[in-house]
C-alpha atoms as a PDB file:
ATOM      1  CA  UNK A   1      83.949  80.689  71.453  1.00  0.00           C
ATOM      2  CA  UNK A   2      85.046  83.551  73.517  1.00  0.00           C
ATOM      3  CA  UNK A   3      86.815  83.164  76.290  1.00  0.00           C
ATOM      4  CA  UNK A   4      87.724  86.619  78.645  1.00  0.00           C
ATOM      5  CA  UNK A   5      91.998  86.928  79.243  1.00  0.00           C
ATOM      6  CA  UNK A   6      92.229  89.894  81.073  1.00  0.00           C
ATOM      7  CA  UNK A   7      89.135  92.478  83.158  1.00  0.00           C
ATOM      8  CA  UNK A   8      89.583  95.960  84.209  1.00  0.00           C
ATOM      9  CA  UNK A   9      90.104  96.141  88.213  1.00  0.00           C
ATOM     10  CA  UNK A  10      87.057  98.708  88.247  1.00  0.00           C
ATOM     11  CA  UNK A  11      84.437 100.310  85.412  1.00  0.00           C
ATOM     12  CA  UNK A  12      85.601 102.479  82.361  1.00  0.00           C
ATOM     13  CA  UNK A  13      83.022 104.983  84.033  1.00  0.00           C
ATOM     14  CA  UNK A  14      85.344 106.032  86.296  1.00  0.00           C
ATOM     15  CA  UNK A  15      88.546 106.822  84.895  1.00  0.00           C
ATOM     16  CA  UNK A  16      89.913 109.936  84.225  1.00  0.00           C
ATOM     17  CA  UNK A  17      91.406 110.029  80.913  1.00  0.00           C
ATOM     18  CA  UNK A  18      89.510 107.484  78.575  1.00  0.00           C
ATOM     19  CA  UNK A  19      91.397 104.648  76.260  1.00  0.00           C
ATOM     20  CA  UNK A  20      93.067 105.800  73.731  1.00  0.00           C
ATOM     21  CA  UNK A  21      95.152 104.153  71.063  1.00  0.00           C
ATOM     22  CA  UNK A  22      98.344 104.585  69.974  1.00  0.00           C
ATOM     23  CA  UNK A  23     100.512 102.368  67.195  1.00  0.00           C
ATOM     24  CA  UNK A  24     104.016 101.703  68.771  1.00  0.00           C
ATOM     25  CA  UNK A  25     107.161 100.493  66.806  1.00  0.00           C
ATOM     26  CA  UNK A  26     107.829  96.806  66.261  1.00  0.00           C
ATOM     27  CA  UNK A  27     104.065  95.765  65.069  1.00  0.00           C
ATOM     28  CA  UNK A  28     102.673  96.728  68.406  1.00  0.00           C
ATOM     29  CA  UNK A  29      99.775  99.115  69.875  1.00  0.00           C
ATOM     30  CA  UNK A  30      98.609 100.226  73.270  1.00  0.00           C
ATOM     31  CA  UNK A  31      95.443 100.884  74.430  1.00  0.00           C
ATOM     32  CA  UNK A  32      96.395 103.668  77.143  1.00  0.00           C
ATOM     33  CA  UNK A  33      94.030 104.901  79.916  1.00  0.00           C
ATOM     34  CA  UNK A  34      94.440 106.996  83.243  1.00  0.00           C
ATOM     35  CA  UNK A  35      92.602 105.524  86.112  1.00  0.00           C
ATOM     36  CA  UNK A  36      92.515 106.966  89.433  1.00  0.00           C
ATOM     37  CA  UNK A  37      94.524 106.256  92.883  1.00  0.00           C
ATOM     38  CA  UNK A  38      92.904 105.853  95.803  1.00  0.00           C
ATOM     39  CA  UNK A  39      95.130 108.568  97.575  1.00  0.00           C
ATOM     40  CA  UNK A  40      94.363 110.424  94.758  1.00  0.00           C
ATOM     41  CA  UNK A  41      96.028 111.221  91.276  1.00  0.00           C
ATOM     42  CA  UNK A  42      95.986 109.097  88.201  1.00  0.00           C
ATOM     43  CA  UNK A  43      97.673 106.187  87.331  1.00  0.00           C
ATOM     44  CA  UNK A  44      98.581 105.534  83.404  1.00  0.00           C
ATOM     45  CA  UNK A  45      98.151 101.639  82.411  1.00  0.00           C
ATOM     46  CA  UNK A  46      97.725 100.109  79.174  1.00  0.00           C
ATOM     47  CA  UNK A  47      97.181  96.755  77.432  1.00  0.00           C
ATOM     48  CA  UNK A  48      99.961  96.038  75.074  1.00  0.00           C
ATOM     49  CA  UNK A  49      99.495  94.189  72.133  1.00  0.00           C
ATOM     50  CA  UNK A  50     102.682  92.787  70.271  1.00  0.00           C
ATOM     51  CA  UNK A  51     103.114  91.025  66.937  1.00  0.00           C
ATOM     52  CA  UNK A  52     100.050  92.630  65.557  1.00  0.00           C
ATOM     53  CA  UNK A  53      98.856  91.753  62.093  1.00  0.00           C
ATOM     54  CA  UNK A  54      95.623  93.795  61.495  1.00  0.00           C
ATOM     55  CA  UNK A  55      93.421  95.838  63.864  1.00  0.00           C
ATOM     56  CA  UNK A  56      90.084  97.370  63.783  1.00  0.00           C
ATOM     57  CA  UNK A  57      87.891 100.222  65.305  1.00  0.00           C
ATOM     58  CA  UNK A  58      84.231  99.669  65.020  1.00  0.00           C
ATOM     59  CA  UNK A  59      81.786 102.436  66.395  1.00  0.00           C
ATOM     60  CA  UNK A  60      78.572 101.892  68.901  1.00  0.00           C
ATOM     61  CA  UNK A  61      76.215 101.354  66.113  1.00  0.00           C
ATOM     62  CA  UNK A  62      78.201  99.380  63.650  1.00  0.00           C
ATOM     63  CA  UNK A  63      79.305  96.333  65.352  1.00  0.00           C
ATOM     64  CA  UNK A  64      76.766  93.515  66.336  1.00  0.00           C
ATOM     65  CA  UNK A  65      74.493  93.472  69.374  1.00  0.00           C
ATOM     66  CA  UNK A  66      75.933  90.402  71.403  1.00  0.00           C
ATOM     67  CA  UNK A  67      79.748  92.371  71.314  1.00  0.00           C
ATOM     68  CA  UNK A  68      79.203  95.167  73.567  1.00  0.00           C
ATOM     69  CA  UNK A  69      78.106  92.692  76.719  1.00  0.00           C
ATOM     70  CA  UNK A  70      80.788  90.118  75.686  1.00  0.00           C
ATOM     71  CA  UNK A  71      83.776  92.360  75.462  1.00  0.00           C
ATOM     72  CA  UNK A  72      82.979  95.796  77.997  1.00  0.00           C
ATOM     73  CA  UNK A  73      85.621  96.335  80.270  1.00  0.00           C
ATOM     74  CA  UNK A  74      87.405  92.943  79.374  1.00  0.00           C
ATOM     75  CA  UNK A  75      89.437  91.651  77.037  1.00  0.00           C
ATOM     76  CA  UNK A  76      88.482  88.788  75.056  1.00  0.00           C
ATOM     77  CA  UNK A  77      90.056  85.729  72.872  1.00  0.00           C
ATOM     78  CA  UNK A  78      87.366  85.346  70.670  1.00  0.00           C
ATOM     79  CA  UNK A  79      88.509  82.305  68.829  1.00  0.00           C
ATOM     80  CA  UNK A  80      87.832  81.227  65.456  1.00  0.00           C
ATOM     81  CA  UNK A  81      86.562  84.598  63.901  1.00  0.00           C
ATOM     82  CA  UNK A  82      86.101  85.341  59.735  1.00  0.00           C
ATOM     83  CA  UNK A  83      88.263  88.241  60.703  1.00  0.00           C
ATOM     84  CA  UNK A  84      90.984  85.975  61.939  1.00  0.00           C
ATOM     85  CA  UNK A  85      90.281  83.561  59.235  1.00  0.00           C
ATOM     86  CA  UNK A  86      90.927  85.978  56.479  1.00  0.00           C
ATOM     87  CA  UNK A  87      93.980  87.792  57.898  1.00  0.00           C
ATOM     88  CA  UNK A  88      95.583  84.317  58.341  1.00  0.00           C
ATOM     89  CA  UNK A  89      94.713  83.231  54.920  1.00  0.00           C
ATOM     90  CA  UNK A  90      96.558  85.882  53.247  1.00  0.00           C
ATOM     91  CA  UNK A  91      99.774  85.246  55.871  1.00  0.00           C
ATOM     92  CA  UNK A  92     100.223  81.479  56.056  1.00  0.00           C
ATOM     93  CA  UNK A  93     102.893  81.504  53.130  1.00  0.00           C
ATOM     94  CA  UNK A  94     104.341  84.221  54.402  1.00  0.00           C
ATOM     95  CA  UNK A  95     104.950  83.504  58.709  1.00  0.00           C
ATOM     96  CA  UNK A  96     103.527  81.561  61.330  1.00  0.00           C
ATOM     97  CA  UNK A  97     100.137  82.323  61.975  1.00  0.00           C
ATOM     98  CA  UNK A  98      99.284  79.465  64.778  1.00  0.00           C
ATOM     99  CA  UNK A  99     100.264  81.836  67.288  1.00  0.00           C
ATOM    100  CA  UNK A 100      97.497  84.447  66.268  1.00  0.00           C
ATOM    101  CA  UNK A 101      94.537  85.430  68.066  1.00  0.00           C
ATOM    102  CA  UNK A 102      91.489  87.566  67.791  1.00  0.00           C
ATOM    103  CA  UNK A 103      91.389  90.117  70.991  1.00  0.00           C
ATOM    104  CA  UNK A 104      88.525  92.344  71.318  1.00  0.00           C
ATOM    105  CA  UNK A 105      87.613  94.804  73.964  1.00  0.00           C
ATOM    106  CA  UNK A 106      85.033  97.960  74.486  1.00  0.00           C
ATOM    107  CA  UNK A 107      85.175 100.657  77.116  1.00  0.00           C
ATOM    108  CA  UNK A 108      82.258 102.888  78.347  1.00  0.00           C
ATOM    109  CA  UNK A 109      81.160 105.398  75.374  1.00  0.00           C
ATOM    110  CA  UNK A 110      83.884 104.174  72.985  1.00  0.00           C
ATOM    111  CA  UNK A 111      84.782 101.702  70.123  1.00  0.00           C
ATOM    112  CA  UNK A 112      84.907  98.375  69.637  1.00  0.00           C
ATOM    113  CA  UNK A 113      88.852  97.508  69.124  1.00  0.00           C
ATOM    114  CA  UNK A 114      89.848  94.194  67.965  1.00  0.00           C
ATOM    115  CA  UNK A 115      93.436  93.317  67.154  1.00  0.00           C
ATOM    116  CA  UNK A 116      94.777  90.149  65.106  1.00  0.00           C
ATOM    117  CA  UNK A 117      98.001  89.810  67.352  1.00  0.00           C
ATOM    118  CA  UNK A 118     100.276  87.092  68.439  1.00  0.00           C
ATOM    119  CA  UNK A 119     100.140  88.404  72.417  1.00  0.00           C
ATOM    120  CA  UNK A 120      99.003  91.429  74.938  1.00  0.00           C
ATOM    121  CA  UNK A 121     100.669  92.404  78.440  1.00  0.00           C
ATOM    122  CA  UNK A 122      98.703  94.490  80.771  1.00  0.00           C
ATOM    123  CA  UNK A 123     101.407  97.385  82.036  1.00  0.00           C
ATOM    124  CA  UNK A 124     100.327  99.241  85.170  1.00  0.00           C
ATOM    125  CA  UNK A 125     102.175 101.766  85.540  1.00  0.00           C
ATOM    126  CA  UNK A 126     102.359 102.263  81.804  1.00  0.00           C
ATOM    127  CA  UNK A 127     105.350 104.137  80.794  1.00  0.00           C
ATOM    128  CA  UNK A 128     103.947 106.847  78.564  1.00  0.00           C
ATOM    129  CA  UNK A 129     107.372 107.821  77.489  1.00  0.00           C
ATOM    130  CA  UNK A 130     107.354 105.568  74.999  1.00  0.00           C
ATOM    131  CA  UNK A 131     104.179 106.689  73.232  1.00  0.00           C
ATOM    132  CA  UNK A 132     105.744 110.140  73.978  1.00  0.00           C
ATOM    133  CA  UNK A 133     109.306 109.497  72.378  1.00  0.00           C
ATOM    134  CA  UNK A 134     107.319 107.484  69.214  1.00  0.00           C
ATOM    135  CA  UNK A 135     104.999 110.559  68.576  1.00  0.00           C
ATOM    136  CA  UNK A 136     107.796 112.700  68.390  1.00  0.00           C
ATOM    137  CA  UNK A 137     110.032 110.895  65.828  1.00  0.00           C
ATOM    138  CA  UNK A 138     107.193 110.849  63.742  1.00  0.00           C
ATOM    139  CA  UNK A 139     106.707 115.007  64.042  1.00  0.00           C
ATOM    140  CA  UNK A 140     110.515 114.586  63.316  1.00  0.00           C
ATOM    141  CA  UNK A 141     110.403 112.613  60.297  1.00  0.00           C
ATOM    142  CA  UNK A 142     107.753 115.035  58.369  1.00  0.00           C
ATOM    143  CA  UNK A 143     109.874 117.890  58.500  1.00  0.00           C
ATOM    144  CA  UNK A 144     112.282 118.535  55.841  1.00  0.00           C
ATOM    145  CA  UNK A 145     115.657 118.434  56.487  1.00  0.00           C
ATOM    146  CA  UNK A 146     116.932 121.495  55.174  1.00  0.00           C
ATOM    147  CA  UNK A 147     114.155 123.529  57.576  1.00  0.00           C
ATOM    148  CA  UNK A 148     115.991 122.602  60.626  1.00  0.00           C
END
């Protein structure tokens, strides 16, 4: 049974820079937008997800007919899921998995993303510094050492 947690203050339609998503450090991921201010300019927010144990990005076409209606613009605990199922299945010996849950959520002309995470926080501002700061270690770490 799903059951919404969180809906955007206006429609995906209207913001200027559409969701994107970025994997953080620590098991966690943000779904990152720009929406705009009323006296103008953009505002960065996100949905945070934290303990994250598997995560998916399903196209328009690919995921099932009932999902886009259920899960546009909000973000939804859809219960008991196979997908949930499974990914706790192969965990149980390993951590606690009766904190998991099965968040989904769809934007105007994007993907379907679902995330098998313990929790989410809805940061607005977002501070994009840390997407910033990750992205860069990561440029950091693929150069060789000796080429600095």
């Amino acid at each position: 049974m799903s059951n919404i947690v969180w809906k955007m203050k206006g429609p995906s339609t209207g913001l200027l820079r559409e969701p994107k998503m970025f994997v953080m450090s620590r098991r966690s991921s943000c779904l990152w937008w720009v929406t705009e201010e009323e006296a103008g300019g953009g505002r960065n927010e996100a949905l945070v997800f934290s303990g994250i144990e598997a995560y998916k990005c399903t196209y328009f076409l690919a995921y099932s007919v009932e999902l886009p209606s259920a899960t546009y613009d909000t973000l939804n605990d859809l219960g008991p899921t196979p997908f949930l199922a499974e990914i706790c299945t192969k965990l149980k010996e390993r951590t606690n998995v009766s904190e998991l849950k099965h968040f989904a959520i769809s934007f105007d002309d994007g993907p379907l993303f679902e995330f098998i995470a313990r929790s989410f926080e809805f940061q607005s501002p977002f501070d994009v510094s840390v997407i910033e700061s990750d992205v860069q270690q990561r440029i950091a770490s693929c150069v060789h050492p000796l080429a600095r």
